[in-house]
PDB file of N, CA and C in Angstrom:
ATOM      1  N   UNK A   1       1.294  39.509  15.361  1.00  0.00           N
ATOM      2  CA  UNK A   1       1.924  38.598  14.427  1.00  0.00           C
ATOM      3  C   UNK A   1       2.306  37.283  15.098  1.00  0.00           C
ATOM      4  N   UNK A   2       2.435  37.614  16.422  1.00  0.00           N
ATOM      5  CA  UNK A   2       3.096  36.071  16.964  1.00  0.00           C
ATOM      6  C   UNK A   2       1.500  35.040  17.092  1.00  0.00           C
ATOM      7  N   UNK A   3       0.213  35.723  17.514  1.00  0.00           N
ATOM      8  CA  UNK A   3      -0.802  34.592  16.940  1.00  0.00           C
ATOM      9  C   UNK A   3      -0.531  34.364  16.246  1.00  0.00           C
ATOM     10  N   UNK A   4      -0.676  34.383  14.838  1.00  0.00           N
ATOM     11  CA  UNK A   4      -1.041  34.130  13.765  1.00  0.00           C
ATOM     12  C   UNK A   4       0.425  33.058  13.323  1.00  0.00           C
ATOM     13  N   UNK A   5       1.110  32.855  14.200  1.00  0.00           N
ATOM     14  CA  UNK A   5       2.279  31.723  13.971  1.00  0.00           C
ATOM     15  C   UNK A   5       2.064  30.548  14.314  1.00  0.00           C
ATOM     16  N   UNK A   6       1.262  30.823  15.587  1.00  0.00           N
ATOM     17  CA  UNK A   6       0.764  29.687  16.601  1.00  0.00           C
ATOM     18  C   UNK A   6       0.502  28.433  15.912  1.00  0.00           C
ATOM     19  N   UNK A   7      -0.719  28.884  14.853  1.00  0.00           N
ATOM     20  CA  UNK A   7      -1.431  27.495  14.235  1.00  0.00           C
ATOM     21  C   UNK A   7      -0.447  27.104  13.644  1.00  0.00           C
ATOM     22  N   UNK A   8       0.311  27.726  13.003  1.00  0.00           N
ATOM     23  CA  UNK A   8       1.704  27.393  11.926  1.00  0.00           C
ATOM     24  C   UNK A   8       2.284  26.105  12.847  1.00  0.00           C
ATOM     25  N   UNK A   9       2.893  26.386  14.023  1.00  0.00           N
ATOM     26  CA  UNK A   9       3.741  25.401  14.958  1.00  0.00           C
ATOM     27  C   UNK A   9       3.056  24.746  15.301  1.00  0.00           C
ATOM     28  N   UNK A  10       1.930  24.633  15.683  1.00  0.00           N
ATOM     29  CA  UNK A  10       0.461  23.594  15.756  1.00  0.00           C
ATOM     30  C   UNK A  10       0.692  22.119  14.558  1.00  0.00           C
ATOM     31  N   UNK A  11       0.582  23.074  13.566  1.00  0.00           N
ATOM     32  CA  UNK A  11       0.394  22.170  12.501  1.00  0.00           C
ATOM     33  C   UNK A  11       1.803  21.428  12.025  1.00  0.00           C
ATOM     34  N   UNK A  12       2.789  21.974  12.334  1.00  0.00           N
ATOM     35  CA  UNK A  12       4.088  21.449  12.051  1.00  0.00           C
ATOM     36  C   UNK A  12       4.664  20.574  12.845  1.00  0.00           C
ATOM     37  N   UNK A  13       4.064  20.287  14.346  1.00  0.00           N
ATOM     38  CA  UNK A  13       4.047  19.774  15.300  1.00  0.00           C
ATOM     39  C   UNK A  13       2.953  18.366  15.231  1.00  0.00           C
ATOM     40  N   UNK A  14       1.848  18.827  14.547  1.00  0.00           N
ATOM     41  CA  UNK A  14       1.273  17.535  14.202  1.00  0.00           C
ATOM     42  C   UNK A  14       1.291  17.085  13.308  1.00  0.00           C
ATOM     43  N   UNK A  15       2.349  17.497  11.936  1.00  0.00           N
ATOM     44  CA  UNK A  15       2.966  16.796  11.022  1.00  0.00           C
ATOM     45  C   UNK A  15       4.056  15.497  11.923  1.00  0.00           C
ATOM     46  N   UNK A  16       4.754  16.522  12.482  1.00  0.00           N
ATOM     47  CA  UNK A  16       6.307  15.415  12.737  1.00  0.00           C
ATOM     48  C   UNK A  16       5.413  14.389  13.267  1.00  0.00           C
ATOM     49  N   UNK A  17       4.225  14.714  14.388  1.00  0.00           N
ATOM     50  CA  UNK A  17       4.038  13.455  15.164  1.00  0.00           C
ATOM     51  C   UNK A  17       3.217  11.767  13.845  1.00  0.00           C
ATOM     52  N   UNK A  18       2.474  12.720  12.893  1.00  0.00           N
ATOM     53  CA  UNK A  18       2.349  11.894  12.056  1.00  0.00           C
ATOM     54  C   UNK A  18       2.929  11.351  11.179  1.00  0.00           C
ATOM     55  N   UNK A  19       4.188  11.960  11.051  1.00  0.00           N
ATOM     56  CA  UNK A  19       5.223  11.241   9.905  1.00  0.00           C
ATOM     57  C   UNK A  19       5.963   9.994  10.974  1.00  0.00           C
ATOM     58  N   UNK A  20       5.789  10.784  12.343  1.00  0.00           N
ATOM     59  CA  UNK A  20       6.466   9.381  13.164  1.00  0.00           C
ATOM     60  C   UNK A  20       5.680   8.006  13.250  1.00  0.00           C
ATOM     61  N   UNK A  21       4.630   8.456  13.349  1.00  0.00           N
ATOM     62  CA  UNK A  21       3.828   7.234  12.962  1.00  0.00           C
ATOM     63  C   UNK A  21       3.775   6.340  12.137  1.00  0.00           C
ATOM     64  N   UNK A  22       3.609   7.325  10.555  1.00  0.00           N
ATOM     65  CA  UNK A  22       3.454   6.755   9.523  1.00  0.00           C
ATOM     66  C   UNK A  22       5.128   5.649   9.421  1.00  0.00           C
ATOM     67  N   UNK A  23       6.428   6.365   9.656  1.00  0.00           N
ATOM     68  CA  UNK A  23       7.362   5.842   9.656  1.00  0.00           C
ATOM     69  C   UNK A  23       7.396   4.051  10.154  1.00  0.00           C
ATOM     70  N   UNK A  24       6.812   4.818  11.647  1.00  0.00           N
ATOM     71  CA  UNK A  24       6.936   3.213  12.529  1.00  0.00           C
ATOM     72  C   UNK A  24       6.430   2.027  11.965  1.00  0.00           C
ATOM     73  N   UNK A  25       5.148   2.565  11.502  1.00  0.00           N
ATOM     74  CA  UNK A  25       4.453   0.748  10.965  1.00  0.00           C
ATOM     75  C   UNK A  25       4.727   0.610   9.416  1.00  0.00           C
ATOM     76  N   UNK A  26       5.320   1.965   8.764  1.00  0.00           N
ATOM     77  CA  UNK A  26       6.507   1.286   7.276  1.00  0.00           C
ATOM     78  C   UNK A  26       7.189   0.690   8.016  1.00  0.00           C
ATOM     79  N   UNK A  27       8.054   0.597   9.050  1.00  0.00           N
ATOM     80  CA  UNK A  27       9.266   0.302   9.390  1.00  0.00           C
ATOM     81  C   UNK A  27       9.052  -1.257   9.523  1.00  0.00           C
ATOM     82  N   UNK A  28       8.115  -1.446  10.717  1.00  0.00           N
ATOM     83  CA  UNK A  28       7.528  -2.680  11.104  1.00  0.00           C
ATOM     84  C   UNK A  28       7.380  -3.805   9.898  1.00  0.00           C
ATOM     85  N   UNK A  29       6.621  -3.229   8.912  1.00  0.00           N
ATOM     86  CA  UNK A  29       6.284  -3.744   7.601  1.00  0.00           C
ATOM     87  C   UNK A  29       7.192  -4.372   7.014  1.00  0.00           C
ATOM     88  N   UNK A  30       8.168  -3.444   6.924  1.00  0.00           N
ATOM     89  CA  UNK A  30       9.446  -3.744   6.244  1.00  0.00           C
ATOM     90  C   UNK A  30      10.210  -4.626   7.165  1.00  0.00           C
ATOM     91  N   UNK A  31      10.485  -4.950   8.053  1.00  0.00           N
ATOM     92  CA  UNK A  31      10.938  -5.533   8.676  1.00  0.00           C
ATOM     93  C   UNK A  31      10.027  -6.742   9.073  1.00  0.00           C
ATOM     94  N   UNK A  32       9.181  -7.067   8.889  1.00  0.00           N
ATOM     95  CA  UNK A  32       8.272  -8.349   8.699  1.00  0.00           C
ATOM     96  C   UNK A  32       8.464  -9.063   7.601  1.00  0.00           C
ATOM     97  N   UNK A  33       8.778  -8.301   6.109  1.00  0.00           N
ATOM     98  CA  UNK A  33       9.116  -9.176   5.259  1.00  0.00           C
ATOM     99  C   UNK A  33      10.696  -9.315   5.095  1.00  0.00           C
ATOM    100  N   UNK A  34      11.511  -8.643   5.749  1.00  0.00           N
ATOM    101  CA  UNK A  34      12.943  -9.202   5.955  1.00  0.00           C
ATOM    102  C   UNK A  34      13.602  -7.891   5.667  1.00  0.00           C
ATOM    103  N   UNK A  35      13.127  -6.713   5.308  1.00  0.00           N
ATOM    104  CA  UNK A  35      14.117  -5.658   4.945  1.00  0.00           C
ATOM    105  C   UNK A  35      15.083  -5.627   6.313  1.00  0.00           C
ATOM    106  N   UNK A  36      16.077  -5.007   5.951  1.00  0.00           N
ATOM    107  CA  UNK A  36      16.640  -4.532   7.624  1.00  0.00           C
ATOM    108  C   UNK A  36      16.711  -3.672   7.635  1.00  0.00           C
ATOM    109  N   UNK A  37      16.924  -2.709   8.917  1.00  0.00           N
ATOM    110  CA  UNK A  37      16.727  -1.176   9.510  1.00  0.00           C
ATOM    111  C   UNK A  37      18.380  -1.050   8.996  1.00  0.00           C
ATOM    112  N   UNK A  38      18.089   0.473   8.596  1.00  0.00           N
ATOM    113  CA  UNK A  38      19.223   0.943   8.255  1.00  0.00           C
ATOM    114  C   UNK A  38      19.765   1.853   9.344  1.00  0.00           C
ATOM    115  N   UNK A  39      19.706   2.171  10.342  1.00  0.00           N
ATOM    116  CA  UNK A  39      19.475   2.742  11.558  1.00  0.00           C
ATOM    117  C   UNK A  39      20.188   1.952  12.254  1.00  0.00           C
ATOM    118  N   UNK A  40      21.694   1.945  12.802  1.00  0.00           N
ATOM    119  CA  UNK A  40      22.310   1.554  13.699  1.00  0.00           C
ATOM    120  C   UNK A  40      21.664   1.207  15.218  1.00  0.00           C
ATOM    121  N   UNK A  41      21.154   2.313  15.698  1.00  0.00           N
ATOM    122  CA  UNK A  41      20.655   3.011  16.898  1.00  0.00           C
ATOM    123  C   UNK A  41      19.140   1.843  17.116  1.00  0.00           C
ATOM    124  N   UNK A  42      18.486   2.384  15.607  1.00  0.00           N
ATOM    125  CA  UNK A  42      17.396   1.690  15.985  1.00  0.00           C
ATOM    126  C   UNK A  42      17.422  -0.189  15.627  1.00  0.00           C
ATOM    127  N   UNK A  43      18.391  -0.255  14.889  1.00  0.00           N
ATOM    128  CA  UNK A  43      18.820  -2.232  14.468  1.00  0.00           C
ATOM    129  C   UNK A  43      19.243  -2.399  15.764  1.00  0.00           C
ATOM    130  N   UNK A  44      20.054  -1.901  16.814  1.00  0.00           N
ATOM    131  CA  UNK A  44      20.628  -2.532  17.760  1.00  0.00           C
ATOM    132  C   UNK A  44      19.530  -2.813  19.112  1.00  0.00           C
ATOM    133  N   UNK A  45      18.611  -1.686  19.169  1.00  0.00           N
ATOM    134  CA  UNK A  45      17.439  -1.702  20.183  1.00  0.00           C
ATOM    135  C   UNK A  45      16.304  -3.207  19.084  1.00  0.00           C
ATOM    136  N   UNK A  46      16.101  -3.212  18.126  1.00  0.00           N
ATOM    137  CA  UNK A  46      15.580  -4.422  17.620  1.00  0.00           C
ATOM    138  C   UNK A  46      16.368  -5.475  18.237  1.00  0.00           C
ATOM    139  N   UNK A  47      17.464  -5.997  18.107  1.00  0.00           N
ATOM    140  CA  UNK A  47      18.532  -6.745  18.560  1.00  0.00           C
ATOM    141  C   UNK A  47      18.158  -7.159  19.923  1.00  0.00           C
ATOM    142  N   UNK A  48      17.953  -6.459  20.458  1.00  0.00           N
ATOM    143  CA  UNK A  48      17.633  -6.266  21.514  1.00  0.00           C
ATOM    144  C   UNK A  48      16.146  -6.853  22.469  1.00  0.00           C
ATOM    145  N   UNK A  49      15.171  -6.315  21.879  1.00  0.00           N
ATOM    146  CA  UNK A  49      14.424  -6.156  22.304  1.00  0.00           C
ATOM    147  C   UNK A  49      12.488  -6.491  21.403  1.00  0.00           C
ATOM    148  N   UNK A  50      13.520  -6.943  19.919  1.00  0.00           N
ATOM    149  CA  UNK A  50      12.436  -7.155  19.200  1.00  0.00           C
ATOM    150  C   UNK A  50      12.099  -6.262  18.278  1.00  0.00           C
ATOM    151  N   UNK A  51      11.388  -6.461  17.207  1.00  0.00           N
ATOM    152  CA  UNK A  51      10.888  -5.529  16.478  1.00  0.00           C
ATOM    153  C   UNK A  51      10.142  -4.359  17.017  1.00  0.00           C
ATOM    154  N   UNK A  52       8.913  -5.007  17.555  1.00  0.00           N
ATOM    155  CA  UNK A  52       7.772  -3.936  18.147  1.00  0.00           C
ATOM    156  C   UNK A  52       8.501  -2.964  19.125  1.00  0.00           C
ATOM    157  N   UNK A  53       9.197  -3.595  20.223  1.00  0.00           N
ATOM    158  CA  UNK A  53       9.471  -2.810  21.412  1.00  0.00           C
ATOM    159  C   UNK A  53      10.843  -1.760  21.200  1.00  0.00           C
ATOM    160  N   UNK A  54      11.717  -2.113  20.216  1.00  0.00           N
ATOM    161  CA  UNK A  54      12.798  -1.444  19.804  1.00  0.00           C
ATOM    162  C   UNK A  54      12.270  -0.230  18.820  1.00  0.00           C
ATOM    163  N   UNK A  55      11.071  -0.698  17.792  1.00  0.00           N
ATOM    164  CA  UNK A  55      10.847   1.043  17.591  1.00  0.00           C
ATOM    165  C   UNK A  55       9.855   1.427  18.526  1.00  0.00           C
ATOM    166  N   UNK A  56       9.504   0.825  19.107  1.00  0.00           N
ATOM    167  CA  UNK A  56       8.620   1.431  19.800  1.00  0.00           C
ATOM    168  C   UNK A  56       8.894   2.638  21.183  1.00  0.00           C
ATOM    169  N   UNK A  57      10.685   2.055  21.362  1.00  0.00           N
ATOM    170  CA  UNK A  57      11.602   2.875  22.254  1.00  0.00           C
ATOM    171  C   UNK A  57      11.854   3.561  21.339  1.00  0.00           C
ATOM    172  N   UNK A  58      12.367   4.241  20.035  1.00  0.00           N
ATOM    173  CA  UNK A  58      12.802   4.800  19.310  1.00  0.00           C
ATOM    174  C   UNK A  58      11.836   6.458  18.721  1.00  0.00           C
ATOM    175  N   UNK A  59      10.818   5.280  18.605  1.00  0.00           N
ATOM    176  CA  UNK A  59       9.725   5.920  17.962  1.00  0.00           C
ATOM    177  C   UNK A  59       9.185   7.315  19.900  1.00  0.00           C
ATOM    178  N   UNK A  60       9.000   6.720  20.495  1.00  0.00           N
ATOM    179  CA  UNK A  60       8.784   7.562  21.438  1.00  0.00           C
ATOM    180  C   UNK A  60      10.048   8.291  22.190  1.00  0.00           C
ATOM    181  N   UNK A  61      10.963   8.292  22.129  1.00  0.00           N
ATOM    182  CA  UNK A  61      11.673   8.992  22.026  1.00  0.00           C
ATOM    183  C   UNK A  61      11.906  10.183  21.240  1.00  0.00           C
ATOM    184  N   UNK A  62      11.118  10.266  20.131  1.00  0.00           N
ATOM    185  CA  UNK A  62      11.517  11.311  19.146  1.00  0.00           C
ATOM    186  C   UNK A  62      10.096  11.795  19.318  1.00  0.00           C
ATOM    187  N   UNK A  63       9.355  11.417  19.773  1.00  0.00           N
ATOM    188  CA  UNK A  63       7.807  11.836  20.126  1.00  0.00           C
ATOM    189  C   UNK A  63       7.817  12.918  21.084  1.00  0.00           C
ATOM    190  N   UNK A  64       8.807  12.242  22.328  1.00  0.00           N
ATOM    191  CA  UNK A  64       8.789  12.862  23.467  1.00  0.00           C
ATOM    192  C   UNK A  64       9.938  14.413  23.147  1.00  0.00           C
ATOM    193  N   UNK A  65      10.880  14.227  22.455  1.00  0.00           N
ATOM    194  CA  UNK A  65      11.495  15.637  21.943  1.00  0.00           C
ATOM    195  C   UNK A  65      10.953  16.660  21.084  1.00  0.00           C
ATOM    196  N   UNK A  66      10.041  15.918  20.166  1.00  0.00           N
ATOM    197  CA  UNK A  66       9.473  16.710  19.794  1.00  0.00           C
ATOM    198  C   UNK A  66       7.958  17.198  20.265  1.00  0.00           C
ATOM    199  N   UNK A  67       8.040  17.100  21.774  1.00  0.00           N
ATOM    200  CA  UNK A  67       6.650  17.621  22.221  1.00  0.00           C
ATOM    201  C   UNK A  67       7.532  18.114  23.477  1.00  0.00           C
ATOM    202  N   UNK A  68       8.829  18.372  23.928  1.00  0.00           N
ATOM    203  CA  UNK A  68       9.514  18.983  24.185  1.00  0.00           C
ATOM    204  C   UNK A  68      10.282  20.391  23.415  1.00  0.00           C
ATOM    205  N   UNK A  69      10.019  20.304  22.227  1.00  0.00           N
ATOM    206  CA  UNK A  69      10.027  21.783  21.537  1.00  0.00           C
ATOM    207  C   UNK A  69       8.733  22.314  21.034  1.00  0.00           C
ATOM    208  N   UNK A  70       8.069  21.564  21.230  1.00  0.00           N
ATOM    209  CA  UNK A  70       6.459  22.260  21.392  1.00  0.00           C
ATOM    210  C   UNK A  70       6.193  22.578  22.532  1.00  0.00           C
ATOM    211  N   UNK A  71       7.023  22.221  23.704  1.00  0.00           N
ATOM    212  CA  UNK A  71       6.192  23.038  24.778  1.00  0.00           C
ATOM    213  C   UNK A  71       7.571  23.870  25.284  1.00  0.00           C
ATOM    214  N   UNK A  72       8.510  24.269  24.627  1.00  0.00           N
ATOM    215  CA  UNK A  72       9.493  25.295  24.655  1.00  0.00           C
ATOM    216  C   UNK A  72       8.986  26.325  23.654  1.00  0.00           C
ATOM    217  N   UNK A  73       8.056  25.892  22.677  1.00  0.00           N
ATOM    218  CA  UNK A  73       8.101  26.654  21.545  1.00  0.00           C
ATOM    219  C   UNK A  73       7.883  28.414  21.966  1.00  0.00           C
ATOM    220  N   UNK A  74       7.423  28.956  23.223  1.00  0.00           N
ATOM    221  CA  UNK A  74       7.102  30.503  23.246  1.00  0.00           C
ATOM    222  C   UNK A  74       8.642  31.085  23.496  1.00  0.00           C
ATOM    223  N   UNK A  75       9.839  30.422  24.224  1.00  0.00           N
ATOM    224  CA  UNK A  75      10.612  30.910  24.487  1.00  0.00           C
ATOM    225  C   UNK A  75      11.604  31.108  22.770  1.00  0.00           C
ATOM    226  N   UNK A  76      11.543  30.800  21.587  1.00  0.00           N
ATOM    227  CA  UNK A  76      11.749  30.897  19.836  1.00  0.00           C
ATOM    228  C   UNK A  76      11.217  29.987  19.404  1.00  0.00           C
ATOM    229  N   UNK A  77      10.008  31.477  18.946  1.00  0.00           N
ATOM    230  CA  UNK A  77       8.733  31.031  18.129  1.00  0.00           C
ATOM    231  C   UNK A  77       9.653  30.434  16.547  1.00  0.00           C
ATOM    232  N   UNK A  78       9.887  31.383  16.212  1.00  0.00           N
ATOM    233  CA  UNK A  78      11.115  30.665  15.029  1.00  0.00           C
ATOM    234  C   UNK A  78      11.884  29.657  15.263  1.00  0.00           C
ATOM    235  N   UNK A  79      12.628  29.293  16.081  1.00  0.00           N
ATOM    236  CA  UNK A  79      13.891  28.439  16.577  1.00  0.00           C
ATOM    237  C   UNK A  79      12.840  27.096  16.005  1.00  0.00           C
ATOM    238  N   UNK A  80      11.585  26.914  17.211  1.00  0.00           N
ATOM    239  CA  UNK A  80      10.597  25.743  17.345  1.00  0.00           C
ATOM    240  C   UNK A  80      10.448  25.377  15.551  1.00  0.00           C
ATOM    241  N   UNK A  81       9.586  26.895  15.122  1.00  0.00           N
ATOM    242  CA  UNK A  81       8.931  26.489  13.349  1.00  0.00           C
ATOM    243  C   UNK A  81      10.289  25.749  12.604  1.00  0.00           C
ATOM    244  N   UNK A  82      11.160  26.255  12.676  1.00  0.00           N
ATOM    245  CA  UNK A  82      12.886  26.010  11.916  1.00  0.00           C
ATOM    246  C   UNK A  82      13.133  24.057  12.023  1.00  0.00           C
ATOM    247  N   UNK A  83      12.909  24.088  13.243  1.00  0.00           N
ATOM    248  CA  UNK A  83      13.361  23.122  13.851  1.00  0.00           C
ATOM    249  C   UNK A  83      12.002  21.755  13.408  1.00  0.00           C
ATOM    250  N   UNK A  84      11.036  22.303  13.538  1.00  0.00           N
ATOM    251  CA  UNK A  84       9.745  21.172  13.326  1.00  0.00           C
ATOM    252  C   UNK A  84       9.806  21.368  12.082  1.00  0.00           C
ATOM    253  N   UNK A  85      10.118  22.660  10.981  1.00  0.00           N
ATOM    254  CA  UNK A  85       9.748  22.319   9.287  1.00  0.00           C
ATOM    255  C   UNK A  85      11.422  21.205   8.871  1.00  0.00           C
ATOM    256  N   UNK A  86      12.524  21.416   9.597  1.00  0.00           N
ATOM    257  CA  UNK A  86      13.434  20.251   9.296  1.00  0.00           C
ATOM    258  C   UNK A  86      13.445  19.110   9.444  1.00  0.00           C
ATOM    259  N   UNK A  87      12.645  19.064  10.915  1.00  0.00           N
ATOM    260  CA  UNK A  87      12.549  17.238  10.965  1.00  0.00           C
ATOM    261  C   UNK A  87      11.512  16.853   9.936  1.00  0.00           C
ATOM    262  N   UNK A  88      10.314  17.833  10.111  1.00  0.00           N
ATOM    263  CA  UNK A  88       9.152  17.254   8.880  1.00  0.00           C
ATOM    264  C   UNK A  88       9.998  17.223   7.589  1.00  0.00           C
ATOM    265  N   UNK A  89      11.126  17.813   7.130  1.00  0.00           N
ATOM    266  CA  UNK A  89      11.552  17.694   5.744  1.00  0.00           C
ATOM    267  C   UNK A  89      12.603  16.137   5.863  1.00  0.00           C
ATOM    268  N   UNK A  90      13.242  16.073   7.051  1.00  0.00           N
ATOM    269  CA  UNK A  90      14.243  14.790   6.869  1.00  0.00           C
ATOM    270  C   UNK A  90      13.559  13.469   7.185  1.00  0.00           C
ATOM    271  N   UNK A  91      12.246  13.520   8.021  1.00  0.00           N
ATOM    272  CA  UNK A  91      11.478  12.448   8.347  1.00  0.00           C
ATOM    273  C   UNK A  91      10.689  12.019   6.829  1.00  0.00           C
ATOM    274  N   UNK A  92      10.396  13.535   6.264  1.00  0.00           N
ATOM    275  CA  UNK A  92       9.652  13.114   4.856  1.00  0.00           C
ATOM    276  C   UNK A  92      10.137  12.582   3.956  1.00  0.00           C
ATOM    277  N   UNK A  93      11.628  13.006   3.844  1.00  0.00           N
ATOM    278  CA  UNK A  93      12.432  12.395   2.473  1.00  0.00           C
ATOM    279  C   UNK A  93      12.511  10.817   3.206  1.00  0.00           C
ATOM    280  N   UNK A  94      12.845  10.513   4.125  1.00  0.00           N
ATOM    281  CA  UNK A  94      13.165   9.272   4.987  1.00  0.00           C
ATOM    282  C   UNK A  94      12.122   8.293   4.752  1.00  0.00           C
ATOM    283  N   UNK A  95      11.028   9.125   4.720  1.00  0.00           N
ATOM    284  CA  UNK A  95       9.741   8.160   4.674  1.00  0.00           C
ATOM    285  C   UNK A  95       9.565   7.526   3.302  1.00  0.00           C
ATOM    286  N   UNK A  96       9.626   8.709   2.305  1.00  0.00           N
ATOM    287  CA  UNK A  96       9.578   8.531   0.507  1.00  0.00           C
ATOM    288  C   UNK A  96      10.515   7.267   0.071  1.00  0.00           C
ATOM    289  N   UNK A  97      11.854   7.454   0.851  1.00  0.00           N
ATOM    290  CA  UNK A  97      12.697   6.818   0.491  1.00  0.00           C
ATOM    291  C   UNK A  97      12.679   5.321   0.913  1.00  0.00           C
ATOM    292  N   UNK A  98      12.168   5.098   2.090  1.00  0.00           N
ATOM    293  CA  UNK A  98      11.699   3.742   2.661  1.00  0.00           C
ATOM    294  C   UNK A  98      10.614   3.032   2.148  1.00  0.00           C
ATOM    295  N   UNK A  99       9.418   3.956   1.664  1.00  0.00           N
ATOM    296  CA  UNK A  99       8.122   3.380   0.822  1.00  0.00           C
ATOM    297  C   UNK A  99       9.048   3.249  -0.258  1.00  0.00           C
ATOM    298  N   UNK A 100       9.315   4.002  -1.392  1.00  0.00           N
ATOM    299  CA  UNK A 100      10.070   3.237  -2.209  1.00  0.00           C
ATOM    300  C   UNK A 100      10.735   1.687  -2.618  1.00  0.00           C
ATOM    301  N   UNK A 101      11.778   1.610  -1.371  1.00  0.00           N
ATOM    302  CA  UNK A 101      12.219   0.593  -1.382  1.00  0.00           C
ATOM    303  C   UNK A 101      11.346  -0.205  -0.802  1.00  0.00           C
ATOM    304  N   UNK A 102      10.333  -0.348  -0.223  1.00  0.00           N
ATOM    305  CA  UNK A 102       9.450  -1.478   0.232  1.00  0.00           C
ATOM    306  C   UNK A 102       8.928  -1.968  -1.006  1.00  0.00           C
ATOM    307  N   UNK A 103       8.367  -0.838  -1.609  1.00  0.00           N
ATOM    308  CA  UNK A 103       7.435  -1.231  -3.239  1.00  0.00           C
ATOM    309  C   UNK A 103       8.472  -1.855  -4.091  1.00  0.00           C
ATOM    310  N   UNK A 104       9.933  -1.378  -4.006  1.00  0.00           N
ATOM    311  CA  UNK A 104      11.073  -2.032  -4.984  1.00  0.00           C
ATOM    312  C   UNK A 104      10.792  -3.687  -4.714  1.00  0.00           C
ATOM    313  N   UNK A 105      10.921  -3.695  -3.364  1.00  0.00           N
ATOM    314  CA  UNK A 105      11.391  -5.317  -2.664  1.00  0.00           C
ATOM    315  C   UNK A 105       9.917  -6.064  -3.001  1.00  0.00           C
ATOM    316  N   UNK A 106       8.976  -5.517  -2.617  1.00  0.00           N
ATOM    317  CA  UNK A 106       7.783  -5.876  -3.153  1.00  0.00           C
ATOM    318  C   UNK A 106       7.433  -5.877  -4.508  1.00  0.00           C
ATOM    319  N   UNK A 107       7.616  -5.146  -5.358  1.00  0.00           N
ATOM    320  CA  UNK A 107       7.688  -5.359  -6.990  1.00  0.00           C
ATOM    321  C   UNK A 107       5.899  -4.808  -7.425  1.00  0.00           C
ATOM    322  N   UNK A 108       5.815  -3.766  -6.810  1.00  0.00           N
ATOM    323  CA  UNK A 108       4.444  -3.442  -7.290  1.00  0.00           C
ATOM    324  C   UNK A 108       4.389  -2.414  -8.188  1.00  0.00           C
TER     325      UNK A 108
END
């Protein structure tokens, strides 16, 4: 039974990394036509350092943790799935909710 999980955390693992993606260049987007980051953490590294390079610290940061519970994942096979189907659920609503408001501000 624990194969047959494997692909499961596989695939949940290359969700998060693609919702991080998809996130970053909404983010970028939005922040090219003037939205602002609602993200303390990540507005202050912009502040900082620019658009590109502030998510780009942000964005790999959450890359690098979550390929840090992919390569913990044998020590809880569950703990890992639990943990990658939540971020894929809070990165997803996060994402819905940001396309949204881009299309609002944009008027399409």
């Amino acid at each position: 039974m624990a194969a047959s999980s494997s692909p499961a955390i596989e695939f949940y693992f290359v969700c998060n990394l693609l919702l991080q993606l998809c996130d970053a260049m909404l983010t970028y987007h939005a922040l090219a036509i003037g939205i602002p980051e609602a993200n303390p953490l990540v507005a202050g590294a912009i502040a900082l350092w620019g658009e590109l390079w502030g998510l780009l610290f942000w964005k790999s940061i959450a890359c690098m943790l979550l390929l840090l519970i992919f390569f913990l994942r044998h020590l809880r096979r569950d703990l890992a799935a639990g943990a990658f189907k939540l971020t894929a659920t809070v990165y997803g609503c996060a994402f819905v909710v940001a396309l949204y408001q881009l299309l609002f501000h944009l008027r399409l």
